[in-house]
Protein backbone atom coordinates (compact mmCIF):
# COMPACT_ATOMS: atom_id res chain seq x y z
CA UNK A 1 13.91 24.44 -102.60
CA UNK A 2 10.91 22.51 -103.95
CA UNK A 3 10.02 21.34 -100.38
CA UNK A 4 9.10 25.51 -99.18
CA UNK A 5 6.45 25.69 -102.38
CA UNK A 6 2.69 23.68 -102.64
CA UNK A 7 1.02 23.50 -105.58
CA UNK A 8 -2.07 25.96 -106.38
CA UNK A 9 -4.59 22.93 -105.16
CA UNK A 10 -2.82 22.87 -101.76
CA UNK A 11 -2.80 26.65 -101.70
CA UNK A 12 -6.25 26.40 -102.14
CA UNK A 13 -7.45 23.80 -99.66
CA UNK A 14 -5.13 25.98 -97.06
CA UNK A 15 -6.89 29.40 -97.73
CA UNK A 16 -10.38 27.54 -98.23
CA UNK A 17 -10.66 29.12 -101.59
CA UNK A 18 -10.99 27.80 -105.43
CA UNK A 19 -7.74 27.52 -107.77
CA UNK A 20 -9.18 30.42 -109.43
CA UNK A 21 -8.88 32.82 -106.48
CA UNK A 22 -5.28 31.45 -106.22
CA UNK A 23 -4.45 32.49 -109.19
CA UNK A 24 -5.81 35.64 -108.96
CA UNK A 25 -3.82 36.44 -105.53
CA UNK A 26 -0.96 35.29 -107.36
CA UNK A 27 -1.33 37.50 -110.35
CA UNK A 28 -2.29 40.37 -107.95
CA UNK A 29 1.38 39.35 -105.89
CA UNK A 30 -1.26 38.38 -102.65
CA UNK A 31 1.21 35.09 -103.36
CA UNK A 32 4.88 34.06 -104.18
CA UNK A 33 5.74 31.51 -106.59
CA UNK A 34 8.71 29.88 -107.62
CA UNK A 35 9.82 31.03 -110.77
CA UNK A 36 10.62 29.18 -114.14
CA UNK A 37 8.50 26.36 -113.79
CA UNK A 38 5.56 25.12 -115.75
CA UNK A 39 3.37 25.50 -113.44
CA UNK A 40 3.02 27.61 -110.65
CA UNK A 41 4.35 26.67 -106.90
CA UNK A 42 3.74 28.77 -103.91
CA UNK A 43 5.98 29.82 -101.23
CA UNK A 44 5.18 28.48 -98.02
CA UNK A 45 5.98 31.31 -96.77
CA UNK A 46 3.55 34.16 -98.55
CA UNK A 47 1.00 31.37 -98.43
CA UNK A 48 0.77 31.42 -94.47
CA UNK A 49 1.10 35.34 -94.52
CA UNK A 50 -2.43 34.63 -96.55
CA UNK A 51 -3.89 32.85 -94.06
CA UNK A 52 -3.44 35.30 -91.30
CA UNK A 53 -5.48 37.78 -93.31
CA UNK A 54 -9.38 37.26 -92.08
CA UNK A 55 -11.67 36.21 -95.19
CA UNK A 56 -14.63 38.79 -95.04
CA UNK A 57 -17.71 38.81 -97.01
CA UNK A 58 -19.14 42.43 -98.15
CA UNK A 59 -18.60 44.61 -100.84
CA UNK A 60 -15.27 46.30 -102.19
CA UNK A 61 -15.28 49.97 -101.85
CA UNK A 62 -15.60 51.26 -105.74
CA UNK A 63 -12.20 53.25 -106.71
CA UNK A 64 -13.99 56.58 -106.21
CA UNK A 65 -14.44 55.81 -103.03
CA UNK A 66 -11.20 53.42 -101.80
CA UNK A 67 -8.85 56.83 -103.69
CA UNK A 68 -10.96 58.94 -101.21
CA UNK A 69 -10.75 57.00 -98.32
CA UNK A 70 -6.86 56.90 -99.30
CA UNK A 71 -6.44 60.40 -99.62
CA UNK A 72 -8.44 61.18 -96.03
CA UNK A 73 -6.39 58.37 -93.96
CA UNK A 74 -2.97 60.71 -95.44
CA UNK A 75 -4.88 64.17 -94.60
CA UNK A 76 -6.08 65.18 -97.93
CA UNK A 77 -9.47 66.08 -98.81
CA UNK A 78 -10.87 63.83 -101.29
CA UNK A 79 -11.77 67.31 -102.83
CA UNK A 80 -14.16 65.18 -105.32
CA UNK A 81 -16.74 63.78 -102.57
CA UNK A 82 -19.78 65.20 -101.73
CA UNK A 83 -19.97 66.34 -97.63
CA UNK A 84 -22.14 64.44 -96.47
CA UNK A 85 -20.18 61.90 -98.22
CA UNK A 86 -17.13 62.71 -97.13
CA UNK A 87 -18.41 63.01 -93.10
CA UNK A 88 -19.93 59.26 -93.68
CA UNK A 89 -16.34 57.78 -94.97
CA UNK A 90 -14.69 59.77 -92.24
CA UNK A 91 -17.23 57.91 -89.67
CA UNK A 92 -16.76 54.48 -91.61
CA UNK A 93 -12.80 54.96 -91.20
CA UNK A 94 -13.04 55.16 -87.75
CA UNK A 95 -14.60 51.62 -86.72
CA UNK A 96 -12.15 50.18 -89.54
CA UNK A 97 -9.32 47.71 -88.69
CA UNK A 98 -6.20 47.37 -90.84
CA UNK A 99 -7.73 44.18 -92.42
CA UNK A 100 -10.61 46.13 -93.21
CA UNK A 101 -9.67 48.82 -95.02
CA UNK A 102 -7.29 45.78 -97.09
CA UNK A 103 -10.36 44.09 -97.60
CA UNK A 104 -12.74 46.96 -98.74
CA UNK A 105 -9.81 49.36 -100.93
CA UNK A 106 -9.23 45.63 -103.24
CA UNK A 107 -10.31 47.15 -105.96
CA UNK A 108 -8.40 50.32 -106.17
CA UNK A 109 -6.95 49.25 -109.07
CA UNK A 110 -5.79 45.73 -111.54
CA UNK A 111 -2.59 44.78 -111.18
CA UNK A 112 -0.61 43.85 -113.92
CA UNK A 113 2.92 42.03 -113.32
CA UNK A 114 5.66 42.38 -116.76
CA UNK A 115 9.35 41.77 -116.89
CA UNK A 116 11.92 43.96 -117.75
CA UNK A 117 15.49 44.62 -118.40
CA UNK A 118 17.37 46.85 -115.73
CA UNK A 119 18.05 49.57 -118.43
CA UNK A 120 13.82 49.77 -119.09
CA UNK A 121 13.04 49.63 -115.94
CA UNK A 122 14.97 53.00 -115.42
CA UNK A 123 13.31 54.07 -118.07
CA UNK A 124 10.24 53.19 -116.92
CA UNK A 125 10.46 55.15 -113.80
CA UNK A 126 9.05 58.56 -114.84
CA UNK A 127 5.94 57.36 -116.20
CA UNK A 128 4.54 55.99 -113.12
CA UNK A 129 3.18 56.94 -109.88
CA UNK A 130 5.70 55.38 -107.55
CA UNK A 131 4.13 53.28 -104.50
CA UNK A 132 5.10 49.86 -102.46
CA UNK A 133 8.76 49.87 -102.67
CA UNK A 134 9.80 52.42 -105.52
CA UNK A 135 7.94 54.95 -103.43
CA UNK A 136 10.67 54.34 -100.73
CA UNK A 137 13.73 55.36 -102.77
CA UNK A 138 12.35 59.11 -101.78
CA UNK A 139 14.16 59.48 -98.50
CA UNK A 140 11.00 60.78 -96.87
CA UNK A 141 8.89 58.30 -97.63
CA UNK A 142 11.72 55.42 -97.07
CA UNK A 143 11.62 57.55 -93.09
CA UNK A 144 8.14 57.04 -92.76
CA UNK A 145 8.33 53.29 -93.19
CA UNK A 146 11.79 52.79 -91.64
CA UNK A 147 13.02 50.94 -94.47
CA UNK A 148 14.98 51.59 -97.25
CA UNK A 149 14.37 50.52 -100.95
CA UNK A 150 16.19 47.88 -102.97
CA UNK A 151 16.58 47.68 -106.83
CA UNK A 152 15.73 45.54 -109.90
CA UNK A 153 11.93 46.17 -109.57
CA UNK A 154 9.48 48.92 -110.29
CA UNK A 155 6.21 49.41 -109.04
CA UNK A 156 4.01 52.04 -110.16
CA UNK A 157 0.29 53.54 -110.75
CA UNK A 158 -0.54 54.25 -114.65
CA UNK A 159 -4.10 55.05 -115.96
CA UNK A 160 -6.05 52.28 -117.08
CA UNK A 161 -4.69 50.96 -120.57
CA UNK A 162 -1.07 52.27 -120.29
CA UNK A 163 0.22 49.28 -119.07
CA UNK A 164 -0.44 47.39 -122.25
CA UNK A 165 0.74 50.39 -124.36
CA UNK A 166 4.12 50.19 -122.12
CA UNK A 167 4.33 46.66 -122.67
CA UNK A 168 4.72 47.12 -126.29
CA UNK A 169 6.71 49.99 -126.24
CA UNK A 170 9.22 49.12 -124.14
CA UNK A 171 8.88 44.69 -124.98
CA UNK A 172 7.66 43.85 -121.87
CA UNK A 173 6.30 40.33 -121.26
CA UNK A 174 3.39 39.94 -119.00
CA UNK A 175 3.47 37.28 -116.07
CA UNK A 176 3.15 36.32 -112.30
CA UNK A 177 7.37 36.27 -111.41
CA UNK A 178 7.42 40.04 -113.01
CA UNK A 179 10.07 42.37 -111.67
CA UNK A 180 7.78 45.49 -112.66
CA UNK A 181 4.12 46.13 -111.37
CA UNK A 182 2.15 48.31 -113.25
CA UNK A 183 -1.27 49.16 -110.58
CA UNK A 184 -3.98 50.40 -113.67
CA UNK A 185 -6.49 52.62 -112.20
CA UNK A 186 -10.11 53.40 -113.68
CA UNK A 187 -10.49 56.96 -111.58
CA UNK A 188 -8.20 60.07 -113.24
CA UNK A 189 -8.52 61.83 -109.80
CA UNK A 190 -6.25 59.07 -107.95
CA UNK A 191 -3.18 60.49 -109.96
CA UNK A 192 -3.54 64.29 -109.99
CA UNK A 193 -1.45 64.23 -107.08
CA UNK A 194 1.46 62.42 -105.47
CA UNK A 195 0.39 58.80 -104.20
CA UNK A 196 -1.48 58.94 -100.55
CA UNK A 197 0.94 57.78 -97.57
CA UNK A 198 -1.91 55.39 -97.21
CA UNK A 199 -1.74 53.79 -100.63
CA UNK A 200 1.82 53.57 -100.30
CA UNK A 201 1.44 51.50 -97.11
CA UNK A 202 -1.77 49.29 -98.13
CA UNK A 203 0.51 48.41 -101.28
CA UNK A 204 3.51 47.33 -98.66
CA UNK A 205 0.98 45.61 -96.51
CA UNK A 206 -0.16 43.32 -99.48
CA UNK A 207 3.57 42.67 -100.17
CA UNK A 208 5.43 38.76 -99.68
CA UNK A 209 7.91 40.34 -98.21
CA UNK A 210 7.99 40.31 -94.76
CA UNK A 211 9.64 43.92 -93.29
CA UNK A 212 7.68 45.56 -96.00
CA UNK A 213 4.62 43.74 -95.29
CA UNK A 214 4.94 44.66 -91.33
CA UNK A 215 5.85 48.04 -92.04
CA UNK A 216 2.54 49.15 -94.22
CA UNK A 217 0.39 47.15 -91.71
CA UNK A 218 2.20 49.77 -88.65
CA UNK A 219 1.66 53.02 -90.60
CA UNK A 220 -1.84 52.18 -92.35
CA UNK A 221 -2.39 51.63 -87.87
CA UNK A 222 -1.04 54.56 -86.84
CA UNK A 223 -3.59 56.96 -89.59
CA UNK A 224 -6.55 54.46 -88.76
CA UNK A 225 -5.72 55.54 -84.91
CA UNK A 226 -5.21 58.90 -86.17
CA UNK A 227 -8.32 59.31 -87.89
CA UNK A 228 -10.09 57.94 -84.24
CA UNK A 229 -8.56 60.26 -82.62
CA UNK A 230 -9.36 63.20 -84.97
């Protein structure tokens, strides 16, 4: 098993990026590692799904803006921009490549990786905005995507600081194998609805696994074309 992981210096060289970055991909689940070992090994295979992904200088979108480009890409409004800022993120989307929009929506919100029992995970469920692959256990969504969900993991949208208030309620420990993903976000305007399609699939894009990963990159796509179109 050893011989599909490289350390995080290898990772590094591959991706032409420092151990810190590495890290961070890994804590943000850009990366696979193996689990119960000191220190962390990645998966060969999430590692060379990392180096498909173009490295691109220029600046992140801030979260107001990366929820509203979200929210346009799945037909909503972004009821909280400005027109004339809304026309000029409607003119941005449509130059934008999948990679793109990855690249500039990074900082939509912190990811935070805990594990959890089975029983607290269910428990878990109704606090969270569900995206990634708890959004597809609602059949609609799961059609959308053409895949279906499996169990044992949650991952979720909270409001920035709930996710170390859950972890203490409910005796979560924090780390990079977690089987629950709490996404914190800094902008209350991203939750007063249901998760964008869009977020859903940017979420599955960034996944390790590979259906899921092929199946955001198709329908994020499909609303870029859209949006051209329109």
């Amino acid at each position: 098993m050893a011989s599909n992981y490289v350390s995080t210096a290898e990772a590094a060289d591959r991706l032409g990026v420092s151990q810190r970055q590495v890290r961070n991909m890994i804590a943000h689940g850009q990366l696979e590692v193996l689990a119960n070992v000191p220190s962390h090994l990645v998966s060969i295979d999430s590692l060379g799904r990392a180096c498909q992904v173009p490295r691109r200088a220029g600046r992140a979108w801030s979260p107001r803006i990366a929820w509203a480009a979200l929210a346009m890409l799945g037909g909503g409004d972004a009821a909280w921009l400005q027109p004339s800022e809304r026309y000029r993120l409607r003119q941005s989307l449509k130059t934008r490549s999948v990679d793109e929009v990855l690249a500039s929506a990074r900082n939509r919100a912190t990811v935070r990786k805990f594990r959890a029992t089975p029983d607290t995970i269910s428990r878990l469920r109704e606090y969270v905005a569900a995206t990634g692959g708890t959004a597809l256990q609602d059949a609609d969504v799961a059609a959308v995507f053409g895949l279906a969900s499996g169990g044992g993991f949650l991952d979720g949208y909270v409001p920035v600081g709930v996710a170390d208030e859950m972890a203490e309620s409910f005796h979560m420990e924090e780390g990079s194998n977690g089987n629950v993903t709490l996404r914190e976000v800094d902008f209350e305007d991203a939750l007063s609805k249901d998760v964008p399609i869009a977020a859903i699939a940017l979420d599955l894009a960034e996944s390790v696994a590979t259906r899921e990963h092929s199946a955001g990159r198709a329908v994020l796509e499909k609303l870029l074309q859209k949006q051209l179109r329109g």
